[in-house]
PDB file of N, CA and C in Angstrom:
ATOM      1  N   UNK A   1     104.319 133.511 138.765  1.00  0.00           N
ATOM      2  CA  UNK A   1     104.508 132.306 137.997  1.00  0.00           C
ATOM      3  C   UNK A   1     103.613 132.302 136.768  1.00  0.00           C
ATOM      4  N   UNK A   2     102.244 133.134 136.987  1.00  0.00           N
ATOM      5  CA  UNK A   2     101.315 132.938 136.076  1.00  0.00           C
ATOM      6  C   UNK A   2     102.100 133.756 134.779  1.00  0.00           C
ATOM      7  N   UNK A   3     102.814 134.807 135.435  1.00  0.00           N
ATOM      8  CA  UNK A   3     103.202 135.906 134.772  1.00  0.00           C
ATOM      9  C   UNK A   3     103.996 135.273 133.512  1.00  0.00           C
ATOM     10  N   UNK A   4     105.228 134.820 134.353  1.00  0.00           N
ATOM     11  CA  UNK A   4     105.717 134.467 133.474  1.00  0.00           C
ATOM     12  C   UNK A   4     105.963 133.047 132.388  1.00  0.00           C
ATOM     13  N   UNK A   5     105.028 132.207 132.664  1.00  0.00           N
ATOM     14  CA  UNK A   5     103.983 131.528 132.017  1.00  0.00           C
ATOM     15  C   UNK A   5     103.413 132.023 130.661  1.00  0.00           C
ATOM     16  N   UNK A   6     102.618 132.957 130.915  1.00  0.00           N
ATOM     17  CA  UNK A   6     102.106 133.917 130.177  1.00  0.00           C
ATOM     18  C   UNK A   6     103.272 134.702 129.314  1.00  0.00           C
ATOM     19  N   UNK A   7     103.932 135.125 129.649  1.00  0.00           N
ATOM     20  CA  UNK A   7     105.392 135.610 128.588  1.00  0.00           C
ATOM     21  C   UNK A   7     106.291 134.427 128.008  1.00  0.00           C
ATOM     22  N   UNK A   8     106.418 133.554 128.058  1.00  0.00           N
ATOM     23  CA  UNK A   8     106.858 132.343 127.921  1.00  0.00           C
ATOM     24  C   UNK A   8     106.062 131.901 126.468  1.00  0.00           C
ATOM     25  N   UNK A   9     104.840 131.769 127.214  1.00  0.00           N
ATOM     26  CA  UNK A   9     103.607 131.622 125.757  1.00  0.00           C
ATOM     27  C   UNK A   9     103.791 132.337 124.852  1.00  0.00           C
ATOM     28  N   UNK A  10     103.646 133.741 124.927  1.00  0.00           N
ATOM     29  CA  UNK A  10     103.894 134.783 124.036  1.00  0.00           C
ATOM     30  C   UNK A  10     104.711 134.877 123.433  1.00  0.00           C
ATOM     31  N   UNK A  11     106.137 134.547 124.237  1.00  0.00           N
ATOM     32  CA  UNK A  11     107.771 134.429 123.322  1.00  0.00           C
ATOM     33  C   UNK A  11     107.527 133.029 122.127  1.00  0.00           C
ATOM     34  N   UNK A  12     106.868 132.397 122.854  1.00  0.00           N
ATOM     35  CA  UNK A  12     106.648 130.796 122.120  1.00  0.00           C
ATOM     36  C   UNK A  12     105.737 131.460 120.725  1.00  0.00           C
ATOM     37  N   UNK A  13     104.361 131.629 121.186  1.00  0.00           N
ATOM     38  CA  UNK A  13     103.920 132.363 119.841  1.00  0.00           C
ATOM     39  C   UNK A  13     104.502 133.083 118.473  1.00  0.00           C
ATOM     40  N   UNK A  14     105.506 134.305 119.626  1.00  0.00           N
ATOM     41  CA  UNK A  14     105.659 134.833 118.381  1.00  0.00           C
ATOM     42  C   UNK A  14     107.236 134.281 117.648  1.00  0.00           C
ATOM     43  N   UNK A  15     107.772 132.999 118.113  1.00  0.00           N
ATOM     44  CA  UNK A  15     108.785 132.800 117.674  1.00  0.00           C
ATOM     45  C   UNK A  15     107.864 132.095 116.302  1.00  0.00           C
ATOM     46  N   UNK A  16     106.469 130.832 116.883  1.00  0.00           N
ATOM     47  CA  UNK A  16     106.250 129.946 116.019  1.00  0.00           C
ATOM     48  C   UNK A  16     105.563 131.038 114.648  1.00  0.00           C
ATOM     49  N   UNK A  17     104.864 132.365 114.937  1.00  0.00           N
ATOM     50  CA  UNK A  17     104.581 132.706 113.608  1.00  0.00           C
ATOM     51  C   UNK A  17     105.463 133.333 112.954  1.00  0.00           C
ATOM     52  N   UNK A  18     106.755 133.491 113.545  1.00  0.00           N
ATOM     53  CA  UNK A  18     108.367 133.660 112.642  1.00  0.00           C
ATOM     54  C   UNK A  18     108.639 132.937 111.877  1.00  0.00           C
ATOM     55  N   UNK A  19     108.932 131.459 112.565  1.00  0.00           N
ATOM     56  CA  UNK A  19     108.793 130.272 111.980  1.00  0.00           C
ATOM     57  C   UNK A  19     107.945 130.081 110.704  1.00  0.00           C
ATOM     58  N   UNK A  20     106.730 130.057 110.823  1.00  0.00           N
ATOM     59  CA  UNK A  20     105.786 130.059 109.651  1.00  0.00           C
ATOM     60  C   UNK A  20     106.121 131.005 108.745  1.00  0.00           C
ATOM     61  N   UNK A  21     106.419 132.335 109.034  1.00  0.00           N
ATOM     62  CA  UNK A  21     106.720 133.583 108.315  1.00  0.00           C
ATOM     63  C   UNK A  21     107.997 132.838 107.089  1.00  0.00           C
ATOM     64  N   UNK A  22     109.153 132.318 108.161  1.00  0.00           N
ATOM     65  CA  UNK A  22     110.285 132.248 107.522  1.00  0.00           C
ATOM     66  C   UNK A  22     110.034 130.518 106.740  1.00  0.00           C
ATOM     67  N   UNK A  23     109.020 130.104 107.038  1.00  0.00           N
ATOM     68  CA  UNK A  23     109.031 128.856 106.121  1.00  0.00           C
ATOM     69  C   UNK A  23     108.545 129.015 104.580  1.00  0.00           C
ATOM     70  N   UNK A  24     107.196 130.135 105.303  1.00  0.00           N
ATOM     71  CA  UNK A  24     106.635 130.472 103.887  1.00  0.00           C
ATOM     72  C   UNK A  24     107.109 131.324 102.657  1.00  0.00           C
ATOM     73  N   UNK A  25     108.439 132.191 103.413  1.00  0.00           N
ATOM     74  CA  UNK A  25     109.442 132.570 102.425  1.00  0.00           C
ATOM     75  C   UNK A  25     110.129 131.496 102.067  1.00  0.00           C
ATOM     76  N   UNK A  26     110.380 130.651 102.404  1.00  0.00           N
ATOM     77  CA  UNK A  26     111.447 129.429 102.120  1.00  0.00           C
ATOM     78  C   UNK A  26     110.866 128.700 101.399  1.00  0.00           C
ATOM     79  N   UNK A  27     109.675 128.300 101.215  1.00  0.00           N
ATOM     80  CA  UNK A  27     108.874 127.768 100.201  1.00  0.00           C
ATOM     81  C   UNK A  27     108.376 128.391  99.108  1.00  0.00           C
ATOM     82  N   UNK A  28     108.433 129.800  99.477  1.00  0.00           N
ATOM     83  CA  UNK A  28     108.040 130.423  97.930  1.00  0.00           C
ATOM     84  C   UNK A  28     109.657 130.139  97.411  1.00  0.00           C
ATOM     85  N   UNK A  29     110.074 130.726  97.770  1.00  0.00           N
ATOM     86  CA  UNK A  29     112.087 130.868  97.002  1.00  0.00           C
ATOM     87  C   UNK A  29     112.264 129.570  96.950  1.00  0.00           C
ATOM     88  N   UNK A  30     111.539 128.370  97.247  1.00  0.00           N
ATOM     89  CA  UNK A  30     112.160 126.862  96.489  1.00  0.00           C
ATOM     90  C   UNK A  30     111.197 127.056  95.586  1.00  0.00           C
ATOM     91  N   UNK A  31     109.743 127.503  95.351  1.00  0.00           N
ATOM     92  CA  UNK A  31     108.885 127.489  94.196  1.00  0.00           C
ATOM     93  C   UNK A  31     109.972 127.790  92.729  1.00  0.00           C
ATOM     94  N   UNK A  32     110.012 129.168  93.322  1.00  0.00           N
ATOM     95  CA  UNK A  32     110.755 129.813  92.173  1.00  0.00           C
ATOM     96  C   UNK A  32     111.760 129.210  91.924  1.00  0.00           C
ATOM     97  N   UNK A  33     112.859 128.638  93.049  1.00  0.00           N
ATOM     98  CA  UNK A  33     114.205 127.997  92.447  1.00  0.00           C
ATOM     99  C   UNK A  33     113.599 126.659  91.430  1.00  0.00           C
ATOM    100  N   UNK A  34     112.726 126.119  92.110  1.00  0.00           N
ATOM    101  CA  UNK A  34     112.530 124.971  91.176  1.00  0.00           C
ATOM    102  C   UNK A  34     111.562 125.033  89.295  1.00  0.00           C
ATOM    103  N   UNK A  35     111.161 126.624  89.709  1.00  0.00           N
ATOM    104  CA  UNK A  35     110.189 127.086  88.363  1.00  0.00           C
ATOM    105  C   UNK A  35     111.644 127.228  87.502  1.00  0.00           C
ATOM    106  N   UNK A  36     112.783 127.896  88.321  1.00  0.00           N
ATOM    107  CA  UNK A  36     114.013 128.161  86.671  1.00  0.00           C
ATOM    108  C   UNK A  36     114.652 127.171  86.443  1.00  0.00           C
ATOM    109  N   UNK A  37     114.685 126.553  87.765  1.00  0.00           N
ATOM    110  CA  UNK A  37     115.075 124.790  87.557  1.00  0.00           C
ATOM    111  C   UNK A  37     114.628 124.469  85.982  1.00  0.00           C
ATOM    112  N   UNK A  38     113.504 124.048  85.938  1.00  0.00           N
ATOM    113  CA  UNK A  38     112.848 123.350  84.914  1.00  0.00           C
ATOM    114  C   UNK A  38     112.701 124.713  83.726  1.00  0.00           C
ATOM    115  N   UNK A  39     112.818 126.121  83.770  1.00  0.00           N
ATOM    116  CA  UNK A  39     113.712 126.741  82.859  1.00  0.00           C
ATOM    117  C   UNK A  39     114.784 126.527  82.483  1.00  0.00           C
ATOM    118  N   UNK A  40     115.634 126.391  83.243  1.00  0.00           N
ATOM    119  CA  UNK A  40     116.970 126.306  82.709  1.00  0.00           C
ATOM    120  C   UNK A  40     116.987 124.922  81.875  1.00  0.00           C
ATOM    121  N   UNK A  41     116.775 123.989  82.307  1.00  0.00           N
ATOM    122  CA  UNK A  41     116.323 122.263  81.608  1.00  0.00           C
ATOM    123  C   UNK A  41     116.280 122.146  80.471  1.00  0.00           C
ATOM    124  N   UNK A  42     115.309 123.136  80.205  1.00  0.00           N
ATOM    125  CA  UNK A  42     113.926 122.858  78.891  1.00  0.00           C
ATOM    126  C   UNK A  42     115.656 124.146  78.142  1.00  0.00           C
ATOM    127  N   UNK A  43     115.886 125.158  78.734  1.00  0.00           N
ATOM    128  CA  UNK A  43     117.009 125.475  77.673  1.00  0.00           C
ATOM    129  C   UNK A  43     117.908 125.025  77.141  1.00  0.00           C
ATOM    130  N   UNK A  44     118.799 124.142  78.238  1.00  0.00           N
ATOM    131  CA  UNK A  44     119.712 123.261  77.953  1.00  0.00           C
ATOM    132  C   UNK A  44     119.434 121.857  77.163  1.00  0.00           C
ATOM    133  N   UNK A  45     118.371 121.556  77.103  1.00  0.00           N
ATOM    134  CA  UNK A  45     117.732 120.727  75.617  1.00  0.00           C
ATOM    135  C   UNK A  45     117.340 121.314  74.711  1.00  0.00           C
ATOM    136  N   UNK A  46     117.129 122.368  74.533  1.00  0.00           N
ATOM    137  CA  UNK A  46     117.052 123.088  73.704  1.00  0.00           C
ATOM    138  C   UNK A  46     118.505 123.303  72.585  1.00  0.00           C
ATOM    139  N   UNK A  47     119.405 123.681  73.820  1.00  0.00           N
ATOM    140  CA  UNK A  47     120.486 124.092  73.697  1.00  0.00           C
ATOM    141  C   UNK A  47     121.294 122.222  73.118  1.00  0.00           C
ATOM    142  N   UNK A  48     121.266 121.820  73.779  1.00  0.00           N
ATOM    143  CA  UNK A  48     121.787 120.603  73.444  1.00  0.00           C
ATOM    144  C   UNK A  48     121.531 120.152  71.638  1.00  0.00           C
ATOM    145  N   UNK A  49     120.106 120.058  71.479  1.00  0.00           N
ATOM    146  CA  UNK A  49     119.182 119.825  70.010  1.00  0.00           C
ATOM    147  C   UNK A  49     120.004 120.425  69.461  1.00  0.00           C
ATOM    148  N   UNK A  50     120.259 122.079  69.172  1.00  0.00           N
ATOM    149  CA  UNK A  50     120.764 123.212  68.080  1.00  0.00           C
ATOM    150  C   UNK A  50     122.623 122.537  68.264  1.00  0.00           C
ATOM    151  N   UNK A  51     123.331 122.036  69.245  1.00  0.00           N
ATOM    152  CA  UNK A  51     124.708 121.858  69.374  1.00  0.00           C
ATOM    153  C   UNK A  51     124.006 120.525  68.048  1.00  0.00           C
ATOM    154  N   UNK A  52     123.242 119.329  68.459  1.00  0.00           N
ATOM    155  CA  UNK A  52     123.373 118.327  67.695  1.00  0.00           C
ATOM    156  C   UNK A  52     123.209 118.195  66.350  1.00  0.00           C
ATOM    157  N   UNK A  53     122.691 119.316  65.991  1.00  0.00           N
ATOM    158  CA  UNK A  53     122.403 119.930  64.718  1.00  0.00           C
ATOM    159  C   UNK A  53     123.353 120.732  64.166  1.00  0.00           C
ATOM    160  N   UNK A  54     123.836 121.656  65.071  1.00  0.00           N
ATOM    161  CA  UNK A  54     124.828 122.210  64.011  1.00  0.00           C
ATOM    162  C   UNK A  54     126.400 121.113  63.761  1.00  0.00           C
ATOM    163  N   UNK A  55     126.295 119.958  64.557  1.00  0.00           N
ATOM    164  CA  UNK A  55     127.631 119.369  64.504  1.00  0.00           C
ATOM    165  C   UNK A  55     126.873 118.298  63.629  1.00  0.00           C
ATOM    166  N   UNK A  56     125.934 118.120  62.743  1.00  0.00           N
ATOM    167  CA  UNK A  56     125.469 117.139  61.699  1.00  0.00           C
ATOM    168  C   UNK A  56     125.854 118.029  60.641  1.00  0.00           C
ATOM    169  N   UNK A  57     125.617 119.551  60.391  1.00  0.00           N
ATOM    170  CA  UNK A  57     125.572 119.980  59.185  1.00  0.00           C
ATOM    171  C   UNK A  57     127.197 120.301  59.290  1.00  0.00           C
ATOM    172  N   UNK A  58     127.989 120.103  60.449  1.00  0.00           N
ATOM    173  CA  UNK A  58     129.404 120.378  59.967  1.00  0.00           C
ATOM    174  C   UNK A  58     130.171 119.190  59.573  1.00  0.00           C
ATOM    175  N   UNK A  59     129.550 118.160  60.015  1.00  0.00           N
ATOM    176  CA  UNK A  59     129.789 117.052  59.289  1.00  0.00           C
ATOM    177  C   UNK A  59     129.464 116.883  57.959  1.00  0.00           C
ATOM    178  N   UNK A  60     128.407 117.014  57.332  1.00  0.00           N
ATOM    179  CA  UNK A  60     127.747 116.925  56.019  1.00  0.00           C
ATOM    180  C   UNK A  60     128.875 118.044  55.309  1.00  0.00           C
ATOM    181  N   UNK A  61     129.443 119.117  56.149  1.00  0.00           N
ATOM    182  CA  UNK A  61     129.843 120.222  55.140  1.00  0.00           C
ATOM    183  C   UNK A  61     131.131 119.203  54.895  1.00  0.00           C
ATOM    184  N   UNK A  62     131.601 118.740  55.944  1.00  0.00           N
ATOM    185  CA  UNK A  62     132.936 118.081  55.769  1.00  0.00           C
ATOM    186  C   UNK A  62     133.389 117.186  54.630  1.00  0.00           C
ATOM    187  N   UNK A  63     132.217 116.395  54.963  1.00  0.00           N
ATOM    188  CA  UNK A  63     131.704 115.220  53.668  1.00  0.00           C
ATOM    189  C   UNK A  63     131.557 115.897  52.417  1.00  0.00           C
ATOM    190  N   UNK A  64     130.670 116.504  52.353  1.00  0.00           N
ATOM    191  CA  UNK A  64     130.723 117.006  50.888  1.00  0.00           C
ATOM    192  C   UNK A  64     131.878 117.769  50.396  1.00  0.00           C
ATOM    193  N   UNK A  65     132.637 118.385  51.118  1.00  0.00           N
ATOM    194  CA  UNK A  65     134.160 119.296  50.595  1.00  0.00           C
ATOM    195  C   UNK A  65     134.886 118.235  50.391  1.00  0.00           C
ATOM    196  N   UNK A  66     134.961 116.811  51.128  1.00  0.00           N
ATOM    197  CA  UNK A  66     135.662 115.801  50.801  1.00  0.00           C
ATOM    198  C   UNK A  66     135.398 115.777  49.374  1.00  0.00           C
ATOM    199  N   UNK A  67     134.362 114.764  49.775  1.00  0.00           N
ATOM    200  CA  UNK A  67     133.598 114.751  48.058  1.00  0.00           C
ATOM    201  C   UNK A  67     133.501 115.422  46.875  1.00  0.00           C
ATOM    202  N   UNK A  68     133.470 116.847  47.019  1.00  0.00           N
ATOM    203  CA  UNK A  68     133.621 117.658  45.335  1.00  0.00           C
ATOM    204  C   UNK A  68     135.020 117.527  45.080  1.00  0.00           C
ATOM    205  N   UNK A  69     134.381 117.523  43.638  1.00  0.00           N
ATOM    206  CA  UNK A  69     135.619 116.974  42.424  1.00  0.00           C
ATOM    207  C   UNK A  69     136.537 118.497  42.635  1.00  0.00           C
ATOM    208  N   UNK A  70     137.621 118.608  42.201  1.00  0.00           N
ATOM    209  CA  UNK A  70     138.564 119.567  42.127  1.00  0.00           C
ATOM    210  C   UNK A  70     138.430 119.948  40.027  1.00  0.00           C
ATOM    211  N   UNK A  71     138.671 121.073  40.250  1.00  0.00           N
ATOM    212  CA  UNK A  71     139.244 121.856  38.459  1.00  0.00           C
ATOM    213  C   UNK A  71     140.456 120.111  37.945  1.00  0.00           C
ATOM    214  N   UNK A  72     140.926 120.073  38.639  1.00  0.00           N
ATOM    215  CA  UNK A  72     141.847 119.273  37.774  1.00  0.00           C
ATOM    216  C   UNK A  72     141.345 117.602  37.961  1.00  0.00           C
ATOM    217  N   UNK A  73     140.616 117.092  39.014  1.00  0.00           N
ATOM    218  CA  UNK A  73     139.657 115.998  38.378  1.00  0.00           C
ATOM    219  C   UNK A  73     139.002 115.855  37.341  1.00  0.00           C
ATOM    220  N   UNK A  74     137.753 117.328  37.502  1.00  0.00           N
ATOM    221  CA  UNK A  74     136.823 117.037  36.301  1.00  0.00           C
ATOM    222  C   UNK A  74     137.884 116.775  34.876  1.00  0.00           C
ATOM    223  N   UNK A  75     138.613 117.515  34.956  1.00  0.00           N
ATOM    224  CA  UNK A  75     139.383 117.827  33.232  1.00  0.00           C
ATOM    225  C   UNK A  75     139.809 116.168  33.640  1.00  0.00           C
ATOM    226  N   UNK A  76     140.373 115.773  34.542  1.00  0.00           N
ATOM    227  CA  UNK A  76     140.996 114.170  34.056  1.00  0.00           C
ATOM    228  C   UNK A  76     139.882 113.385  34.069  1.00  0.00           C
ATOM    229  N   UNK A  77     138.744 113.323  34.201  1.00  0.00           N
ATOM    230  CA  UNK A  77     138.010 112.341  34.336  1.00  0.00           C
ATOM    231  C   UNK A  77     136.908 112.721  32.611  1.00  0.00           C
ATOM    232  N   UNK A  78     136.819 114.052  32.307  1.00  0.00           N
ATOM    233  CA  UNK A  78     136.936 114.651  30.675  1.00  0.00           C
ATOM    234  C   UNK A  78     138.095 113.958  29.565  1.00  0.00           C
ATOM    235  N   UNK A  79     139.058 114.295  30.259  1.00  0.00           N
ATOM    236  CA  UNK A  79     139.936 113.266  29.297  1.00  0.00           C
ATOM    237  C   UNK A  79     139.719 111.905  29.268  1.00  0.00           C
ATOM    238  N   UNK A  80     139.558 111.086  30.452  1.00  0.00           N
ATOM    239  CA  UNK A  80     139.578 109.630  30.116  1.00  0.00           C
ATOM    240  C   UNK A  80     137.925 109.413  29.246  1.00  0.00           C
ATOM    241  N   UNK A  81     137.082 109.931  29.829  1.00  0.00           N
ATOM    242  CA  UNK A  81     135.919 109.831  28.800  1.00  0.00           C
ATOM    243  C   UNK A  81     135.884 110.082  27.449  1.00  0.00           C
ATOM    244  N   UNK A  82     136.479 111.112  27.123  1.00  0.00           N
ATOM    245  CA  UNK A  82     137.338 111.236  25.725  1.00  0.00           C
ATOM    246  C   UNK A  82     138.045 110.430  25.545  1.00  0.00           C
ATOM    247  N   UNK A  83     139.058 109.589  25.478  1.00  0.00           N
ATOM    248  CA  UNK A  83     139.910 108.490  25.290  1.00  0.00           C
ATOM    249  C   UNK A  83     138.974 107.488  25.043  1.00  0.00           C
ATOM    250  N   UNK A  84     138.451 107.123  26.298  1.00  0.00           N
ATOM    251  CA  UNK A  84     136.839 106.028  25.970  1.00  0.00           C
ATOM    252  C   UNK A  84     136.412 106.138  24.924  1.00  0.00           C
ATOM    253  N   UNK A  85     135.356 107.212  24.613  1.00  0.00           N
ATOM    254  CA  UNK A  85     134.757 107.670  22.871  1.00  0.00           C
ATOM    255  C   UNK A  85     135.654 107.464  21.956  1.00  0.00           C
ATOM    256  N   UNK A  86     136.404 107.847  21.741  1.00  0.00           N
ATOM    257  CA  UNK A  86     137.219 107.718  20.949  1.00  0.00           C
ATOM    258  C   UNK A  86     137.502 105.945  20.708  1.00  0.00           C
ATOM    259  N   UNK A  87     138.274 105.558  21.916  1.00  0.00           N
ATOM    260  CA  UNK A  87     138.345 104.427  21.490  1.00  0.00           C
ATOM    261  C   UNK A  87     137.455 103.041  20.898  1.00  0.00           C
ATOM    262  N   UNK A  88     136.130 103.915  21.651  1.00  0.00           N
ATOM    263  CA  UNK A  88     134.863 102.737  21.431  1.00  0.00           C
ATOM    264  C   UNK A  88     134.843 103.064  19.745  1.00  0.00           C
ATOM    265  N   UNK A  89     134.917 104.682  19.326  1.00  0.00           N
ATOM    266  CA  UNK A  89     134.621 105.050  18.046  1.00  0.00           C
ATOM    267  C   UNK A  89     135.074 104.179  16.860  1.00  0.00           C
ATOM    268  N   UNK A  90     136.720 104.233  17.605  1.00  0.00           N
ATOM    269  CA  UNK A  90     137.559 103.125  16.717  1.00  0.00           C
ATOM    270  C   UNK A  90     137.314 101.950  16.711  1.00  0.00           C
ATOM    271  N   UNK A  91     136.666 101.294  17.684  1.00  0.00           N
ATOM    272  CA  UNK A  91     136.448  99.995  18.373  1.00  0.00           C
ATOM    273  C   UNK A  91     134.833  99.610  17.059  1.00  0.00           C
ATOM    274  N   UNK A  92     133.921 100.295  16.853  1.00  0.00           N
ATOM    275  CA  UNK A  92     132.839 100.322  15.883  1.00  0.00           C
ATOM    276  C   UNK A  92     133.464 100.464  14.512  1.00  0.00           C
ATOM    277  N   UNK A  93     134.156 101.594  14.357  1.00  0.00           N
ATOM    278  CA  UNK A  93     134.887 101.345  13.321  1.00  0.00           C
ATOM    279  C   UNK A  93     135.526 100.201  12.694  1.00  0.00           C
ATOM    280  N   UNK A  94     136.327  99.441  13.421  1.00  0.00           N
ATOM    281  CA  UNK A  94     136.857  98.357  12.843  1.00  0.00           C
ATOM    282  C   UNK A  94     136.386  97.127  12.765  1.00  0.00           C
ATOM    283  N   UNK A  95     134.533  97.186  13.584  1.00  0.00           N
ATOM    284  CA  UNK A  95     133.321  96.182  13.463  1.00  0.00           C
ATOM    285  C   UNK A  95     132.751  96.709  11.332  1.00  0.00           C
ATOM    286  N   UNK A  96     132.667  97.711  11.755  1.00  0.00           N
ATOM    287  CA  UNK A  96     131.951  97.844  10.308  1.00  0.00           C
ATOM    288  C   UNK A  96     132.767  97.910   9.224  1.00  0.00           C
ATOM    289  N   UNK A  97     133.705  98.068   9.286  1.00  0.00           N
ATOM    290  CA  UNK A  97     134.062  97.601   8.098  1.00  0.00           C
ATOM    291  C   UNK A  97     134.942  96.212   7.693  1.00  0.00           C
ATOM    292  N   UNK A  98     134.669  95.815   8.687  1.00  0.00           N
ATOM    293  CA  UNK A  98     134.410  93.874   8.711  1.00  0.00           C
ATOM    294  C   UNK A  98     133.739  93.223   8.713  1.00  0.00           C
ATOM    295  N   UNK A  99     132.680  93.911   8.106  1.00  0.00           N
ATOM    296  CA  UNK A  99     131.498  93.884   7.715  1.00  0.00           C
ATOM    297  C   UNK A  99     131.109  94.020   6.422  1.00  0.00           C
TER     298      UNK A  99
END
């Protein structure tokens, strides 16, 4: 009875420093899962920042291609300013010499 008492203990022992064995692997491998955890994080804000940035400057590009004048604006907006001068020219003109 003592005997197997005594083997009983021993099976018990060496299951519990298995146990410990296999916890303390299980706790290092959550260390590490949770160290790329908070790698991966810090990338994906990272990653997030550079997406929010490059979709501001494709906006701005958008905006501004809206915005520039075309070859055949500038020349019409050249002509009406010419028409203007001109007309103000005439417009002084027919002050001074009613004068």
């Amino acid at each position: 009875m003592a005997k197997e008492l005594a083997e009983q203990l021993e099976r018990l022992g060496h299951k519990a420093e298995l146990l410990v064995t296999r916890y303390e692997t299980l706790r290092r491998q959550n260390d590490e899962l949770r160290r790329r955890l908070e790698e991966m994080q810090a990338a994906l804000l990272a990653r997030d920042a550079q997406i929010q940035k490059l979709e501001m400057q494709a906006e701005h590009t958008r905006i501004s291609a809206a915005l520039a004048a075309t070859p055949a604006d500038v020349q019409a907006a050249r002509s009406l300013i010419s028409s203007l001068v001109r007309e103000i020219d005439d417009c002084v003109a027919d002050l001074t010499r009613d004068v």
